[in-house]
Protein backbone atom coordinates (compact mmCIF):
# COMPACT_ATOMS: atom_id res chain seq x y z
CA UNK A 1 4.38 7.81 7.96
CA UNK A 2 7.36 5.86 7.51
CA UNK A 3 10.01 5.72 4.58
CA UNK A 4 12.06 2.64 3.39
CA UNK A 5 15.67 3.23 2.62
CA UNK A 6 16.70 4.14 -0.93
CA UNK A 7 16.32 1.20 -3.24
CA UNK A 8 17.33 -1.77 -1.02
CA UNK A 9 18.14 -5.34 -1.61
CA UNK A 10 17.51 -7.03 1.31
CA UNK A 11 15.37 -9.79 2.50
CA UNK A 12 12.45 -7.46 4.32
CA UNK A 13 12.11 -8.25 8.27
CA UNK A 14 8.52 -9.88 9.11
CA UNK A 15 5.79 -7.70 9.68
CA UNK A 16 7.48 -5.07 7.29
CA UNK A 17 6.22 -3.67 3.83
CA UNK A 18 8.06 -5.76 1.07
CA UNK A 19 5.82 -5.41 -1.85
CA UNK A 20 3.10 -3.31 -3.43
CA UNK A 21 0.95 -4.50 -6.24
CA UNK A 22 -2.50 -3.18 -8.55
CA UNK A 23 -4.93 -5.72 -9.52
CA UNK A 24 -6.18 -3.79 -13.16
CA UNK A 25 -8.91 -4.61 -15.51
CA UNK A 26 -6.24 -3.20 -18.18
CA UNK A 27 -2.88 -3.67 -18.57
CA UNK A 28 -1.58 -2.08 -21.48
CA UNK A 29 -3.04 1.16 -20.06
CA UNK A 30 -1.70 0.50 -16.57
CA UNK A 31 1.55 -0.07 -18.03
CA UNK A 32 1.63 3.04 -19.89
CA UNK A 33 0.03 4.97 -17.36
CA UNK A 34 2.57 4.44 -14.33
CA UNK A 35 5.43 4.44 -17.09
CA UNK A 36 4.56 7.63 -18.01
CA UNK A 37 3.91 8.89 -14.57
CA UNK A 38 6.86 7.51 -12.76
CA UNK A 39 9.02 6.72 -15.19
CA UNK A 40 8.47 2.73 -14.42
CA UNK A 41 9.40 0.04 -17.05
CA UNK A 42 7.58 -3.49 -17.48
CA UNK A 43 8.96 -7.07 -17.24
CA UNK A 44 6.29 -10.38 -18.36
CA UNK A 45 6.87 -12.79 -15.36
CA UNK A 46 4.97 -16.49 -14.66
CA UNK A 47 2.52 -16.41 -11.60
CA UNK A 48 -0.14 -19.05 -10.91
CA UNK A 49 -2.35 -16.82 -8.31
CA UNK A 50 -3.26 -14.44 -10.75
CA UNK A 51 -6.19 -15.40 -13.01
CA UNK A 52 -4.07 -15.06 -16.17
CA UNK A 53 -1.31 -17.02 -14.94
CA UNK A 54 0.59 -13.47 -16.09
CA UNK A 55 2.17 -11.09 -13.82
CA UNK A 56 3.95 -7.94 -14.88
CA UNK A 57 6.95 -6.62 -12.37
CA UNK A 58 8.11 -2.66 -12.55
CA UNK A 59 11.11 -1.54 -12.47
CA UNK A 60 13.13 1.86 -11.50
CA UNK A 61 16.66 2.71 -11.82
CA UNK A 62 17.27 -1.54 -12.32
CA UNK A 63 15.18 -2.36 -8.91
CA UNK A 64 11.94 -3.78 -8.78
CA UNK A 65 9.10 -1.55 -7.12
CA UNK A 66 5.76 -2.87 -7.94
CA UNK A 67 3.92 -5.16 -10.11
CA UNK A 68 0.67 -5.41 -11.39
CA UNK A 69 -1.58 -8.39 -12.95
CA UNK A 70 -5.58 -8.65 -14.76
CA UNK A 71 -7.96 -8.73 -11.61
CA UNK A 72 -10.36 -11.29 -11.03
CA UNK A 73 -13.96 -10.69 -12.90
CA UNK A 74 -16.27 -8.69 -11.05
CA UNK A 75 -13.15 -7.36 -8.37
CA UNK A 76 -12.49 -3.64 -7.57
CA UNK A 77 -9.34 -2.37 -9.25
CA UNK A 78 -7.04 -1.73 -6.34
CA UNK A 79 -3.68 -1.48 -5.12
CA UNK A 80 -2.48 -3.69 -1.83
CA UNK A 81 0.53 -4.07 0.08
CA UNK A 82 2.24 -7.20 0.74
CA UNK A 83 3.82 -8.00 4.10
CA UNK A 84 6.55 -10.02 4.57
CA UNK A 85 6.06 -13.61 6.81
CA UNK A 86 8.88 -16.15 7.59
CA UNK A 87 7.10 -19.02 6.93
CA UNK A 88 3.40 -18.16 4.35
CA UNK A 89 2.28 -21.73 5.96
CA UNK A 90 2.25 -20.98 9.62
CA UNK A 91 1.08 -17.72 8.36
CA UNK A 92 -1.87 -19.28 7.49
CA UNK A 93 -2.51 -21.23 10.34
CA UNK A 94 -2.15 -17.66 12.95
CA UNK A 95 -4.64 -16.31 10.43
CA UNK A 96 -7.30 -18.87 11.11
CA UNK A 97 -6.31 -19.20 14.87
CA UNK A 98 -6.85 -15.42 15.19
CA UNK A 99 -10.38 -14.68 13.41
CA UNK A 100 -9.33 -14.35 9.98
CA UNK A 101 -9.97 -16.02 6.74
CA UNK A 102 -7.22 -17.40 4.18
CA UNK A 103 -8.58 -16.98 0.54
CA UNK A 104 -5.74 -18.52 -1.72
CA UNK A 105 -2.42 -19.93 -0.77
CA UNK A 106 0.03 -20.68 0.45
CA UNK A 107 1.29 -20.55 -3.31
CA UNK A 108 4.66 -21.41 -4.89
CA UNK A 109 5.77 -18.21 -7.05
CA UNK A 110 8.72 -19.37 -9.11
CA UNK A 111 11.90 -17.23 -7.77
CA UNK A 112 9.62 -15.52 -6.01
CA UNK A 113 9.01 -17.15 -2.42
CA UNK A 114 5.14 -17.66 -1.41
CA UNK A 115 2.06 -16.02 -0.89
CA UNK A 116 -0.88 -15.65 1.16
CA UNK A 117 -4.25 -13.91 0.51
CA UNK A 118 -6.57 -13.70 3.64
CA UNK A 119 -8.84 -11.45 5.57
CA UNK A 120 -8.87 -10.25 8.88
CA UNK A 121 -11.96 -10.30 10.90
CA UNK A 122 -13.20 -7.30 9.76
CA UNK A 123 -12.79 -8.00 6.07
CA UNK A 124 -9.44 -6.13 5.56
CA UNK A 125 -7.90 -7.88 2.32
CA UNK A 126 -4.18 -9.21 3.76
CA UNK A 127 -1.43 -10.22 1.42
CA UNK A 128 1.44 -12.14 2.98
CA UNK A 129 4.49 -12.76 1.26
CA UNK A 130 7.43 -15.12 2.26
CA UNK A 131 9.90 -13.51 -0.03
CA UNK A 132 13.57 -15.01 -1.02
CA UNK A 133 16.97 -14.35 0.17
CA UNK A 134 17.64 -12.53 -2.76
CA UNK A 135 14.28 -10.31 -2.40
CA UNK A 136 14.40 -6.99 -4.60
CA UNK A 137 12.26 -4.26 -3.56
CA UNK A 138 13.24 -0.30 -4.30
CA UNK A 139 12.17 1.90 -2.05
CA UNK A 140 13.17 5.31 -0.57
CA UNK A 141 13.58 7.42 -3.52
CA UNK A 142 11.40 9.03 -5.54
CA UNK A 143 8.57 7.46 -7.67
CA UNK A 144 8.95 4.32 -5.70
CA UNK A 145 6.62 2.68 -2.17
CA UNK A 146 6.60 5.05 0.72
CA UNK A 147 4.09 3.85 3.15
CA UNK A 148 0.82 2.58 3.38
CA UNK A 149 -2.53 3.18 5.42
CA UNK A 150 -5.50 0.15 6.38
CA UNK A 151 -8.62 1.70 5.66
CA UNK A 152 -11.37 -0.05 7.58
CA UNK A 153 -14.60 0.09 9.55
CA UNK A 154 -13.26 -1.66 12.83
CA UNK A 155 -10.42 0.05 14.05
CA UNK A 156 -10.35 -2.31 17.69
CA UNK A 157 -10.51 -5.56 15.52
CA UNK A 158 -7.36 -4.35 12.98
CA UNK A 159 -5.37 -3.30 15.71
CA UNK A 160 -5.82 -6.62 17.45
CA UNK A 161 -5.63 -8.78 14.44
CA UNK A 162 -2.72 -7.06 13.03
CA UNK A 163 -0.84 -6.50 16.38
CA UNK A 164 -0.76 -10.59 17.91
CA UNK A 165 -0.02 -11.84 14.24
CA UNK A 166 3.19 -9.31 13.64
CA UNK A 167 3.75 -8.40 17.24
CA UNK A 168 3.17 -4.75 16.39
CA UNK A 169 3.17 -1.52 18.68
CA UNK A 170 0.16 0.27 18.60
CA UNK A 171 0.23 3.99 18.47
CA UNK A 172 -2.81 6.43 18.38
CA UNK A 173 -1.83 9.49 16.53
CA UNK A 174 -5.23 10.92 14.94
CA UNK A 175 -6.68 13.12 17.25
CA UNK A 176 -7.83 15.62 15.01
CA UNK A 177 -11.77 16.42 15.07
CA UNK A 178 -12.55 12.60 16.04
CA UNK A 179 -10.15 11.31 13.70
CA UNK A 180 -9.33 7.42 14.37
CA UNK A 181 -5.75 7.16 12.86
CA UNK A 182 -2.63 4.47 14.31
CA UNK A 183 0.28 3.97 13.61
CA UNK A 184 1.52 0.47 13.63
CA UNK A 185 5.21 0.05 15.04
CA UNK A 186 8.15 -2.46 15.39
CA UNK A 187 10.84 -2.15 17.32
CA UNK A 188 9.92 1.68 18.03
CA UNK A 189 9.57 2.36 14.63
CA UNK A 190 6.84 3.07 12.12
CA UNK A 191 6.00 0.60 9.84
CA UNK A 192 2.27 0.60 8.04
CA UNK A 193 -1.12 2.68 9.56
CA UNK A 194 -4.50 1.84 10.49
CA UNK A 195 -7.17 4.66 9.78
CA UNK A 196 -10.87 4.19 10.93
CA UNK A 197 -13.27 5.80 7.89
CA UNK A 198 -15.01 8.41 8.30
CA UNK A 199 -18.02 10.11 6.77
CA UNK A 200 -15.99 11.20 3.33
CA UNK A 201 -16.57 6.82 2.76
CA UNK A 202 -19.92 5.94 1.57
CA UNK A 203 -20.84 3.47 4.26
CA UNK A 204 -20.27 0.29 2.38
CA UNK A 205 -16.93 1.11 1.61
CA UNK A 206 -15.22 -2.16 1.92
CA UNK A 207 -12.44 -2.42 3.83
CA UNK A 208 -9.08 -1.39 1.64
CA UNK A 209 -5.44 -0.34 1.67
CA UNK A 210 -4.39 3.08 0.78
CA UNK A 211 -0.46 3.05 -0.87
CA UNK A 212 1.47 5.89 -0.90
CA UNK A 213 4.27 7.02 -3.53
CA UNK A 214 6.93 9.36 -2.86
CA UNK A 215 6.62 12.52 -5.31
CA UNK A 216 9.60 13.83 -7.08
CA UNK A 217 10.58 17.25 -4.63
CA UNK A 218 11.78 18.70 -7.92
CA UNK A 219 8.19 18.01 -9.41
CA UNK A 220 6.20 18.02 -6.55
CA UNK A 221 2.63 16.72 -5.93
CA UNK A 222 0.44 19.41 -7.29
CA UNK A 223 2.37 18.73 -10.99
CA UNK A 224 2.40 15.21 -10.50
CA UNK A 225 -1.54 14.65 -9.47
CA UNK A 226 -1.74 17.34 -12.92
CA UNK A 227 0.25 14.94 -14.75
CA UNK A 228 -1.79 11.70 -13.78
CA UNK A 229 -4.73 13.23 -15.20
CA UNK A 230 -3.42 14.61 -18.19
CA UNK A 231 -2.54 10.80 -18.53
CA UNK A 232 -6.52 9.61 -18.38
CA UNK A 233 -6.46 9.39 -13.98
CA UNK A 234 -8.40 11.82 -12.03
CA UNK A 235 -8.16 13.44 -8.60
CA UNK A 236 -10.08 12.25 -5.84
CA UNK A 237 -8.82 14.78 -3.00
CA UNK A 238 -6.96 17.52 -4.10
CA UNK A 239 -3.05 18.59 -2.49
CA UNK A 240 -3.31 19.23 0.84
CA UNK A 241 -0.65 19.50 3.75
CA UNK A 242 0.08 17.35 6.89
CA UNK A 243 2.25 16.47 9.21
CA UNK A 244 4.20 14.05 7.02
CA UNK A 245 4.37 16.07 3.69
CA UNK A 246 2.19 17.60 1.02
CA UNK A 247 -0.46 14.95 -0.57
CA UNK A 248 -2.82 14.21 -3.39
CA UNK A 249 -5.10 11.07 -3.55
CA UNK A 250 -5.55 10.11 -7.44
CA UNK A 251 -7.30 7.35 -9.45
CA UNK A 252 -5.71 5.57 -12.00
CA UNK A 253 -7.74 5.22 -15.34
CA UNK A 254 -9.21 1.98 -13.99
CA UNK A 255 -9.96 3.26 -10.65
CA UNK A 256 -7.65 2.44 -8.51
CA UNK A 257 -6.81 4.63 -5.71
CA UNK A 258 -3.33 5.72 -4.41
CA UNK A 259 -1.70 8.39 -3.02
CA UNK A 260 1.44 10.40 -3.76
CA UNK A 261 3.42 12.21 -0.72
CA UNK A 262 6.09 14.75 -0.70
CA UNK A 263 7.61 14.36 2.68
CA UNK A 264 9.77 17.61 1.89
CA UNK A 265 6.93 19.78 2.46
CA UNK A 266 5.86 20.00 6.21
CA UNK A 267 4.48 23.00 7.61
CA UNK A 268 6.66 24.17 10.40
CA UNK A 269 3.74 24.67 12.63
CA UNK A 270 2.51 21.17 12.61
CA UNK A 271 2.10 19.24 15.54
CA UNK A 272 2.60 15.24 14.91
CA UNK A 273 -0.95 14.84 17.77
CA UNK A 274 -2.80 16.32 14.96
CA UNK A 275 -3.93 15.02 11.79
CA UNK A 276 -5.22 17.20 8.81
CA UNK A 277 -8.15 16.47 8.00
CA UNK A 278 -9.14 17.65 4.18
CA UNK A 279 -12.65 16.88 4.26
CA UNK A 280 -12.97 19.16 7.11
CA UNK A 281 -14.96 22.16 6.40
């Protein structure tokens, strides 16, 4: 997995991580949940893609690190990465040209750039953001983005789609008891993952992104997962080490899924050709 640099201000290359945000049937509870949790505070902001026309940005330590807005009727609560684009309307146009569907955009955000929603071929949800020059995102620190994983059904098809449209590396790291895990690279270096679902995912799991948060080391992720439910979430696979830290997958009190890492805690003995695997018995 990779890690950003500690709470940067610059405009995000293409094909990188510049955004993370949770489409939530609540707000007032998402607010207070993730305030409480990692300390995040709450701005109102304009947005015409959301279907309020509302759109709430976090903050940490006076950088922005997330936002969240009222999902669509009838959605799944879930959080989704945003990757940055130079350009959201040629974007759209590689999108089509390479087997994938655009679902809204290119859209003007005001001080904000523009965005793209689209699928791949597979179904993946893609959000594609051609940010500012004065793009804020905080990462690298503590309570803020870490990485992400694509969770999806056709491993071949991601790695294609994902790899012509940002010119990504593909590298296959899961090797672990048939364990389909990539890791997507530019320039040599990590930048999101592709994981293949296995039998833990009821077979119509749609095709979703996993988000990961850096725990606090002085916390850790056992106390934090605690803490999340003690704040109305609930743990979906309890702590378990790996090769890039201790982790916890939690639900938010809407449902939506994410992960929190602690990249301070890996084993000695682990080999990065293996993968654990917690639903291994």
């Amino acid at each position: 997995m990779t890690f950003g640099s500690p709470l940067r201000r610059s405009l995000p290359a293409p094909g990188t991580p510049c955004w993370v945000e949770l489409a939530t049937g609540d707000e007032d509870t998402a607010q207070r949940f993730y305030g409480k949790l990692f300390g995040w505070r709450f701005d109102a902001h304009r947005d015409p893609s959301t279907p309020t026309g509302r759109y709430l940005i976090a903050t940490l330590g006076g950088s922005q690190v997330g936002g969240l807005y009222r999902r669509a009727e009838g959605s799944a609560p879930q959080w989704t990465v945003n990757i940055s684009v130079h350009n959201t309307a040629g974007a759209a146009e590689w999108v089509a040209r390479l087997g994938g569907v655009v679902t809204l955009g290119p859209v003007g955000i005001p001080r904000r750039g523009s965005v793209l929603h689209a699928m791949d071929p597979a179904g993946a949800p893609l959000v594609l953001w051609q940010p500012p020059p004065d793009w804020d995102f905080g990462t690298g620190v503590p309570n803020t983005f870490a990485t992400a994983d694509l969770n999806t059904h056709d491993g071949a098809t991601a790695d294609a789609f994902f790899g012509r449209l940002f010119r990504y590396r593909c590298l296959q790291i899961g090797d672990h008891h048939g364990i389909d895990y990539a890791e997507w690279q530019l320039d040599h270096q990590p930048v999101l993952y592709r994981y293949v679902m296995g039998p833990e995912y009821p077979a119509d799991t749609p095709p979703h992104w996993m988000v990961y948060f850096a725990a606090d080391p002085a916390v850790g992720v056992d106390a934090t997962a605690g803490h999340a439910v003690m704040l109305g979430g609930r743990i979906v696979v309890g702590a378990y080490d790996s090769p890039w830290g201790r982790i916890a997958v939690v639900a938010d009190p809407d449902g939506a899924v994410f992960s929190i890492v602690d990249r301070n805690e890996v084993p000695q003995d682990w080999g990065r050709a293996e993968v654990d695997d917690p639903y291994d018995d």
